[in-house]
Protein backbone atom coordinates (compact mmCIF):
# COMPACT_ATOMS: atom_id res chain seq x y z
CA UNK A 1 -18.93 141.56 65.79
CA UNK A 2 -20.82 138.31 64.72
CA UNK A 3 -19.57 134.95 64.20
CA UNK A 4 -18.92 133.52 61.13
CA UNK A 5 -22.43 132.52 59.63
CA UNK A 6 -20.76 129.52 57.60
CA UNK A 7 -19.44 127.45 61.26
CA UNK A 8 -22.00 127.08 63.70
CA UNK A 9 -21.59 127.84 67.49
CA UNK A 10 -20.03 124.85 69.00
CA UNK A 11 -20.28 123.75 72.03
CA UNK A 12 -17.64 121.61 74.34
CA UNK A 13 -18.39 119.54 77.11
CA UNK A 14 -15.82 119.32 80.02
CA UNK A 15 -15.29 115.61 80.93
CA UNK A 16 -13.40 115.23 84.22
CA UNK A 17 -14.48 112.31 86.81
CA UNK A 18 -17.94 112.88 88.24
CA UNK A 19 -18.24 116.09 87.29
CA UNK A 20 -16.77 119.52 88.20
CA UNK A 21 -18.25 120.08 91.80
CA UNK A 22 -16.66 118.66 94.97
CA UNK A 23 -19.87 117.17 95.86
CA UNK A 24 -20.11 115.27 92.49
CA UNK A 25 -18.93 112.16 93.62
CA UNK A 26 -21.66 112.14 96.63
CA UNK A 27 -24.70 113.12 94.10
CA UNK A 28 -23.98 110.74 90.89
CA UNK A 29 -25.66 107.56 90.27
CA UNK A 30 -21.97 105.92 89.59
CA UNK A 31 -21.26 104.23 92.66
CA UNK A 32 -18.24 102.35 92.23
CA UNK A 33 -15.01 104.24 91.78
CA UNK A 34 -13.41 102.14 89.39
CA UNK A 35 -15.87 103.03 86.55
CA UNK A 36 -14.16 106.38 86.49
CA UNK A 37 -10.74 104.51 85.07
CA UNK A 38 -12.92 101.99 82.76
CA UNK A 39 -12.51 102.78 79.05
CA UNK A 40 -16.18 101.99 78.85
CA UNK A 41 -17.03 105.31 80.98
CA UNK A 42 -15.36 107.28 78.48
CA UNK A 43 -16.35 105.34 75.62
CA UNK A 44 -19.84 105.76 76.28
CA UNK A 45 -19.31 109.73 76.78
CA UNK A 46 -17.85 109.83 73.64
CA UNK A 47 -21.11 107.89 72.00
CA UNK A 48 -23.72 110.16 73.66
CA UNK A 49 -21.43 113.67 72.81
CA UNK A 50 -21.45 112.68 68.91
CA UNK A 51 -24.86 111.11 69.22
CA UNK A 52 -26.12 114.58 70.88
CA UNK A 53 -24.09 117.01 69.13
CA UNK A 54 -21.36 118.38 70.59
CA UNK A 55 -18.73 120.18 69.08
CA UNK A 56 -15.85 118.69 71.28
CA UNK A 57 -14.99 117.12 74.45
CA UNK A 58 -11.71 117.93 76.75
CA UNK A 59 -9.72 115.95 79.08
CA UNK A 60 -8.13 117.10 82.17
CA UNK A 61 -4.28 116.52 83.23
CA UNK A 62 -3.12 116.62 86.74
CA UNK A 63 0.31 115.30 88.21
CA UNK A 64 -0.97 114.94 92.12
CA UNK A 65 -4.16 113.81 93.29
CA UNK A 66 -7.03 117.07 93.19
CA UNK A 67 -7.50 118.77 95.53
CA UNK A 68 -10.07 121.23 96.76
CA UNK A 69 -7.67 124.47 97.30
CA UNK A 70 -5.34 125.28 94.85
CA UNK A 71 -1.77 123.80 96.06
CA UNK A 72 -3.29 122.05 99.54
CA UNK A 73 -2.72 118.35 100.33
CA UNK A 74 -5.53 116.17 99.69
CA UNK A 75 -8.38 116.67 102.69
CA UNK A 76 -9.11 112.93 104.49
CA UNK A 77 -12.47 113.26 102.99
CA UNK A 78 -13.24 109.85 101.42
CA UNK A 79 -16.33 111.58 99.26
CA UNK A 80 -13.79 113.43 96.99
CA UNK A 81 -12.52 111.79 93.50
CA UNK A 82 -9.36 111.34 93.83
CA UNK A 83 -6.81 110.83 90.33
CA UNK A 84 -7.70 110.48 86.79
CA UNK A 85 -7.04 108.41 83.72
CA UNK A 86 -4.41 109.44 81.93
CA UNK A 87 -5.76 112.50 79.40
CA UNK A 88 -3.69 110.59 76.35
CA UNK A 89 -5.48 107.31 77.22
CA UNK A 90 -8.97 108.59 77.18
CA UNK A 91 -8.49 109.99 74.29
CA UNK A 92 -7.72 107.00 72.79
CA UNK A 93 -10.63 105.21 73.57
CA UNK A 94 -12.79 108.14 72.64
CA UNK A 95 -11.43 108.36 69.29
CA UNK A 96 -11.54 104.78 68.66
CA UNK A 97 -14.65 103.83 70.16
CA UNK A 98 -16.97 107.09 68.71
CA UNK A 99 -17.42 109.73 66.27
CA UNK A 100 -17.07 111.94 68.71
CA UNK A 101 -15.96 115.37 66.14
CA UNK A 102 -12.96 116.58 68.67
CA UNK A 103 -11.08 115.88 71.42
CA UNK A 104 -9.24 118.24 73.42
CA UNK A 105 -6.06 116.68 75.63
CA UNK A 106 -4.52 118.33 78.04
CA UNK A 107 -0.85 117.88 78.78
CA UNK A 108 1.08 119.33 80.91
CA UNK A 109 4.72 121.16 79.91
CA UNK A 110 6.23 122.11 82.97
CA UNK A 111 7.38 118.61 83.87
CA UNK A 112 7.26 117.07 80.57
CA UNK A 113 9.64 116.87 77.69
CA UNK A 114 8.58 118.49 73.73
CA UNK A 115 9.38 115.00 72.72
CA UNK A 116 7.20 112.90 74.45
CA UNK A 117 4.58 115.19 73.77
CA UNK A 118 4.74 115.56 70.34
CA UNK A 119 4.45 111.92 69.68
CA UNK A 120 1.62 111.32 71.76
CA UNK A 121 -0.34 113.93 70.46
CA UNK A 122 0.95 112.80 66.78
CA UNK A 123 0.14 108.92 67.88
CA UNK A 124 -3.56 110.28 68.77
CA UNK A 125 -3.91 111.97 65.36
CA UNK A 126 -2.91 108.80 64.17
CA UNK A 127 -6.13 107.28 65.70
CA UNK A 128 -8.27 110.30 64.85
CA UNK A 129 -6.83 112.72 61.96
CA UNK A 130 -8.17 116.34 62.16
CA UNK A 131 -9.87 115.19 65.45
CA UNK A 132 -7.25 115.39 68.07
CA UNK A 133 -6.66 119.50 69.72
CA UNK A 134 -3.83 119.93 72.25
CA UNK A 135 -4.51 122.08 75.58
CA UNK A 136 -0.59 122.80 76.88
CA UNK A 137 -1.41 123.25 80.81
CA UNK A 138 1.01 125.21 82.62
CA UNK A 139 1.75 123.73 86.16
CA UNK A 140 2.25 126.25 89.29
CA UNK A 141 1.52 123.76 92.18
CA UNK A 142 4.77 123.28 93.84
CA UNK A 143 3.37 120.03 94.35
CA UNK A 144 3.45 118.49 91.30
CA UNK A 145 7.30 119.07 91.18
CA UNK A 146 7.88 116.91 94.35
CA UNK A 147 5.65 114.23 93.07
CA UNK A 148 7.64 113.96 89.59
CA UNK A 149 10.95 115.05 90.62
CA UNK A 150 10.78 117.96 88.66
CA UNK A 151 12.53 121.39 89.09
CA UNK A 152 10.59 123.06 91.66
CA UNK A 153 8.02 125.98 90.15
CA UNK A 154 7.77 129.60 91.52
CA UNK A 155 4.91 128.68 94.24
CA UNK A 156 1.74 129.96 93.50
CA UNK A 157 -0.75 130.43 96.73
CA UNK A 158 -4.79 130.28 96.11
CA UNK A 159 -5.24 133.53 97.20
CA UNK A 160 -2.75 134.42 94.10
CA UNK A 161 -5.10 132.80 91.37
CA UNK A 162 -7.72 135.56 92.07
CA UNK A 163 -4.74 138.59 91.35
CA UNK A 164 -3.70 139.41 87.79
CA UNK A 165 -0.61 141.36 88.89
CA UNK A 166 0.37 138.22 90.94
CA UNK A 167 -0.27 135.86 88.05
CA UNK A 168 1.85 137.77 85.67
CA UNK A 169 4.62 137.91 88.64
CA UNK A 170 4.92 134.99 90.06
CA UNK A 171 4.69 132.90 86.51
CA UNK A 172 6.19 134.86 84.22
CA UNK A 173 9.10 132.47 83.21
CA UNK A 174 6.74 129.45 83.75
CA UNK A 175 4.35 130.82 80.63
CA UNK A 176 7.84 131.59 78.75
CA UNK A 177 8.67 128.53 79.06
CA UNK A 178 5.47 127.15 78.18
CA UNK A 179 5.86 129.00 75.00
CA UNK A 180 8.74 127.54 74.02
CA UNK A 181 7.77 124.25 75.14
CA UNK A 182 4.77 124.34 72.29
CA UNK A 183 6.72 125.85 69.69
CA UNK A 184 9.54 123.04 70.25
CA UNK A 185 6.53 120.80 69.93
CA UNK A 186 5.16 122.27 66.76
CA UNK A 187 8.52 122.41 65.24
CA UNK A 188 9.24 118.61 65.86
CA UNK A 189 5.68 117.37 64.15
CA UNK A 190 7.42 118.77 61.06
CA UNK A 191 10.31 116.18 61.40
CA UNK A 192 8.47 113.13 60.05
CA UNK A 193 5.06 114.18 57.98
CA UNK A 194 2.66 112.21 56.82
CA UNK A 195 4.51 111.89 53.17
CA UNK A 196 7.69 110.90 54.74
CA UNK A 197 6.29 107.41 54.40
CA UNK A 198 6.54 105.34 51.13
CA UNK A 199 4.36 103.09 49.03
CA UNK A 200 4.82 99.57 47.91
CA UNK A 201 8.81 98.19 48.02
CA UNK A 202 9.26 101.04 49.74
CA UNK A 203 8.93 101.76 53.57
CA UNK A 204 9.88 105.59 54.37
CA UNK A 205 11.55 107.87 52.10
CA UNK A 206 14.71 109.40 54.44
CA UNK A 207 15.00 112.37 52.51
CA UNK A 208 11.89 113.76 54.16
CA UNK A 209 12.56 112.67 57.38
CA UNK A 210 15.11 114.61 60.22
CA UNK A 211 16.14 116.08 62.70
CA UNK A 212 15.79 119.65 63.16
CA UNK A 213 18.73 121.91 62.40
CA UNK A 214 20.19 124.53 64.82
CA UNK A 215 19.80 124.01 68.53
CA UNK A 216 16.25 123.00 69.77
CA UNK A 217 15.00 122.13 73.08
CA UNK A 218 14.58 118.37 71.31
CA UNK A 219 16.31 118.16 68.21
CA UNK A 220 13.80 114.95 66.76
CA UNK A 221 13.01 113.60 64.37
CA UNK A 222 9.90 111.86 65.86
CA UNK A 223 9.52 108.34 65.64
CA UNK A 224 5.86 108.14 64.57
CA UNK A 225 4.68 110.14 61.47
CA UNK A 226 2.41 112.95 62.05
CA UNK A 227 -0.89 112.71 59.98
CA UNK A 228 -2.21 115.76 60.99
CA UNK A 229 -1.08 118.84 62.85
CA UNK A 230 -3.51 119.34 65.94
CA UNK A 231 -4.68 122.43 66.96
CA UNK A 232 -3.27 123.73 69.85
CA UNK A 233 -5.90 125.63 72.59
CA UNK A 234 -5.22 127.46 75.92
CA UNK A 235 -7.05 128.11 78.71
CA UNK A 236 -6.62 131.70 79.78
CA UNK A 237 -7.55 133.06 83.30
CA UNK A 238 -7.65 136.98 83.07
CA UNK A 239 -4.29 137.86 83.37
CA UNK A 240 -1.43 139.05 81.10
CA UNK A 241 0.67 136.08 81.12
CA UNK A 242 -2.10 133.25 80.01
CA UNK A 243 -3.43 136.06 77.51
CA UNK A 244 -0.29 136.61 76.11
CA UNK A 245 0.44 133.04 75.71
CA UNK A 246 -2.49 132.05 74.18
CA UNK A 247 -2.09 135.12 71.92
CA UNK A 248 1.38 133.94 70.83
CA UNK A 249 0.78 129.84 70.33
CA UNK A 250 -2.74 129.05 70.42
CA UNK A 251 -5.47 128.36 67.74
CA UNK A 252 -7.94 128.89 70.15
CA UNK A 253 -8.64 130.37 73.45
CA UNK A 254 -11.11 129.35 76.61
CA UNK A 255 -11.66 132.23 78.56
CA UNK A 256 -12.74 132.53 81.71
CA UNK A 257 -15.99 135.18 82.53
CA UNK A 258 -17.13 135.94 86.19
CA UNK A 259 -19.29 138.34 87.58
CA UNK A 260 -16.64 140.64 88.37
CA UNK A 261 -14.88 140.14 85.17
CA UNK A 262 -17.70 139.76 82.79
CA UNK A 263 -17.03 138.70 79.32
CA UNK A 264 -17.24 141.87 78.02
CA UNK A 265 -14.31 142.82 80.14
CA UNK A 266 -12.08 139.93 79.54
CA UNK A 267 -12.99 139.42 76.00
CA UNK A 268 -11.54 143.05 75.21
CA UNK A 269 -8.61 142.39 77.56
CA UNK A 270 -7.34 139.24 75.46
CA UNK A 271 -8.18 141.03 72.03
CA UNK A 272 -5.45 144.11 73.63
CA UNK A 273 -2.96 141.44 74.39
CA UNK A 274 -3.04 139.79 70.99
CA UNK A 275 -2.66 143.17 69.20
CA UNK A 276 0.30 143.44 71.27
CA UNK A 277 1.94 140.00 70.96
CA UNK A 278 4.56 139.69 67.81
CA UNK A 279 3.56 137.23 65.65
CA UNK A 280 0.36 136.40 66.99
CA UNK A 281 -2.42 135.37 64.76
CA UNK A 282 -5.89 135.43 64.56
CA UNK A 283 -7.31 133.12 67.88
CA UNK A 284 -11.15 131.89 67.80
CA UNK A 285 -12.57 132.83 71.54
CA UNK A 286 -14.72 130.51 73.49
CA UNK A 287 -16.20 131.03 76.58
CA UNK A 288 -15.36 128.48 79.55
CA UNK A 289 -18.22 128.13 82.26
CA UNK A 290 -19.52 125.85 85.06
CA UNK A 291 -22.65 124.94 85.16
CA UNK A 292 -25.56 123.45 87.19
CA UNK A 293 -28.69 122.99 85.38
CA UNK A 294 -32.45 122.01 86.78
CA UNK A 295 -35.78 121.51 84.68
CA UNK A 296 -36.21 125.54 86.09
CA UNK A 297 -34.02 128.19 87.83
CA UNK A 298 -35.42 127.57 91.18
CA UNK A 299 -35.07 123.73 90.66
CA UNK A 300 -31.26 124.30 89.61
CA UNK A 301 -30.75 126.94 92.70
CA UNK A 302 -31.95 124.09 95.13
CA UNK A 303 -29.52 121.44 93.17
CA UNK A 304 -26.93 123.80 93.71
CA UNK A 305 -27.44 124.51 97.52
CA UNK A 306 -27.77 121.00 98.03
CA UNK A 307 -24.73 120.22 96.55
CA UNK A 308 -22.78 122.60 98.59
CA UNK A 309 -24.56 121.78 101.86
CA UNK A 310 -22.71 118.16 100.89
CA UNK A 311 -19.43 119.56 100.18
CA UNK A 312 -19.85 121.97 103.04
CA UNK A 313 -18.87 124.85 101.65
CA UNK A 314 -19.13 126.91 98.40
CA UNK A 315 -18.31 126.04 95.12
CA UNK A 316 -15.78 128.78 94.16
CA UNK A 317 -13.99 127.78 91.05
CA UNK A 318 -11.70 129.74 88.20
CA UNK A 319 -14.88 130.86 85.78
CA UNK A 320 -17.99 131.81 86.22
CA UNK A 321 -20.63 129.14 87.41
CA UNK A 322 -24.07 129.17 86.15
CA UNK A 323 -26.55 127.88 87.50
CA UNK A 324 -30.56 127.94 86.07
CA UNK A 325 -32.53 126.27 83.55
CA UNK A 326 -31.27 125.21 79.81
CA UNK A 327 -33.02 127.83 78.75
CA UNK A 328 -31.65 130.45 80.10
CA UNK A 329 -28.52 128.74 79.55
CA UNK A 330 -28.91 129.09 75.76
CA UNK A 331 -29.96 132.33 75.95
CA UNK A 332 -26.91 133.38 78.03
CA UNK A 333 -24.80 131.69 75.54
CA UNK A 334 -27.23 133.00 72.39
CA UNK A 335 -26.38 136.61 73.64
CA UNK A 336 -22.65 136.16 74.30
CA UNK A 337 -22.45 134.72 70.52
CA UNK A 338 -24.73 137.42 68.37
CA UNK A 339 -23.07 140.47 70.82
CA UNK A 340 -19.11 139.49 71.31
CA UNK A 341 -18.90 136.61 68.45
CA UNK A 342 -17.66 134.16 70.24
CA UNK A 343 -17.07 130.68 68.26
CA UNK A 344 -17.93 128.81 70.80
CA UNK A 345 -18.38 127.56 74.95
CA UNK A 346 -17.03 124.88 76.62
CA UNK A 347 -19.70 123.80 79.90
CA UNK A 348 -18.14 121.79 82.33
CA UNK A 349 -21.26 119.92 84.04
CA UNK A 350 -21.30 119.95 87.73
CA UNK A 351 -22.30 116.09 88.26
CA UNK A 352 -21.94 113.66 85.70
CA UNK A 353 -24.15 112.35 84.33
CA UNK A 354 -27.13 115.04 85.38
CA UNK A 355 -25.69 118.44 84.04
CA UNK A 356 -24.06 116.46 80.92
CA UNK A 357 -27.33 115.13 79.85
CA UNK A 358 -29.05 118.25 79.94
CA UNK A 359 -26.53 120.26 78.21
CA UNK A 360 -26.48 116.88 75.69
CA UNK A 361 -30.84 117.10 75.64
CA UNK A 362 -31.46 120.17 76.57
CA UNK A 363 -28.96 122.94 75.88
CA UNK A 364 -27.57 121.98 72.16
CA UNK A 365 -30.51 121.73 70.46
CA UNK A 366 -31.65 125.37 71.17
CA UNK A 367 -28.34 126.75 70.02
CA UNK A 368 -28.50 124.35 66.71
């Protein structure tokens, strides 16, 4: 399989405080934790990704404060970022403020409602037509439920993230109702299109405008026209539940390679599912990786020691991480495209801005 000659290989970059590594916060040059909630941080992220070619940028969700073990309070340690600006904000101001081709928000459906969704996504396409994607994020920290007031979620223990079978057991009805949730969404942006509006004399023309018929999780019809439809992606750990779900609602799919599960494992895992899922249709595949880059693989292998030595333990994460030169980066990425036809990989830099520059300098150009 090759990709198709006529899009090039794109490549996202992961935007998410100071970067993707506990240590981050201890290792950037930005110093004052407010900058991380400033419209100009993302603003200026947004410049530099169109300015240095990058195929599209995503934004994280999260209803508690991170943490560094799935479902654990918050540690006392004051070196950790704690919160984020809202995904819908920073979208905003990266949409407004750059030329930035896409931008990926995540939002979560577990504790949300289709409507709300549906009109912030369609407010963002608003902003940016045929630039906004949607990344539904499925929530399984009991957590987040107490801090919303939501209905409490099956609970979902780390050791759990790293077992398929417990995946698919424990959060079955949380990725059917996920599914639901995006269909209800994509069946509401249909209530008030684009051409529902008028011309001249003539504000909004009704007859193009309702509510859905039949019962729906949220009947509509939205109160902001929708411009364009965004894409929806999903990121899919290897397991049957996230496969499926991408298989069944998503445009595209971010999945997740380790060295135990390489990508030629889970690559033919997801492409099983989707044969199996009714009415799925065809899903572009990227690749999803961490990554800690140095001028040369030994340079990057002391980076990343260092960094752990100042979180104080190691990194483990829910991909792969890879850590080495841009060069062999590209070439990683260069042989995952020509051999599995992948459309694309989304890098989410270790320290911002060291590992985003690179990619930005470094990294894009040799896959151009």
């Amino acid at each position: 399989m090759t990709t198709n000659p006529a899009r090039p290989f794109r490549i996202g970059l992961a935007l998410d405080g100071a970067g993707w590594h506990p240590a981050a916060w201890r290792r950037s040059p930005v110093t004052e934790p407010a900058t991380l909630f400033s419209g100009r941080y993302w603003a200026d992220w947004g410049r530099a990704s169109a300015a240095g070619g990058i195929g599209f940028v995503t934004l994280e969700d999260g209803l508690t404060a991170q943490t560094e073990q799935f479902g654990a309070v918050p540690a006392d340690a004051e070196s950790r970022v704690r919160g984020r600006l809202d995904p819908v904000v920073a979208a905003a101001v990266l949409l407004s403020a750059s030329d930035v081709e896409e931008v990926v928000v995540t939002r979560n459906v577990t504790h949300a409602n289709p409507f709300h969704v549906a009109t912030q996504l369609a407010s963002l396409s608003a902003i940016g037509p045929g630039r906004v994607v949607w990344r539904p994020q499925v929530s399984a920290n009991a957590r987040d439920a107490t801090a919303v007031g939501g209905t409490p979620t099956p609970e979902l223990r780390p050791d759990d993230i790293y077992v398929p079978t417990r995946i698919a057991r424990r959060l079955r009805d949380l990725f059917r109702d996920a599914e639901t949730f995006v269909r209800s969404v994509r069946d509401l942006w249909t209530t008030f299109p684009a051409d529902g509006l008028g011309s001249g004399d003539t504000f909004w023309q009704p007859s193009r405008v309702g509510a859905l018929p039949g019962p729906a999780p949220a009947a509509g019809p939205l109160n902001v026209p929708v411009f364009s439809v965004p894409p929806v992606a999903a990121l899919a750990h290897h397991a049957v539940e996230p496969y499926r779900l991408a298989a069944a609602v998503a445009d595209r799919v971010f999945v997740t390679p380790t060295g135990d599960q390489p990508l030629s494992v889970v690559l033919p895992a997801f492409r099983e599912i989707e044969k199996l899922t009714p009415d799925a249709t065809a899903t572009e595949v990227y690749a999803d990786l961490a990554v800690i880059l140095g001028d040369t693989d030994e340079h990057a292998r002391d980076r990343h020691a260092e960094l752990d030595r100042t979180a104080g333990a190691r990194w483990t994460t829910d991909t792969g991480v890879f850590t080495g030169s841009p060069v062999r980066l590209a070439e990683v990425l260069a042989r995952w495209r020509d051999e599995h036809g992948l459309a694309g990989a989304r890098l989410r830099p270790a320290v911002l801005p060291d590992d985003a520059e690179r990619i930005i300098r470094d990294v894009v150009p040799l896959l151009a």
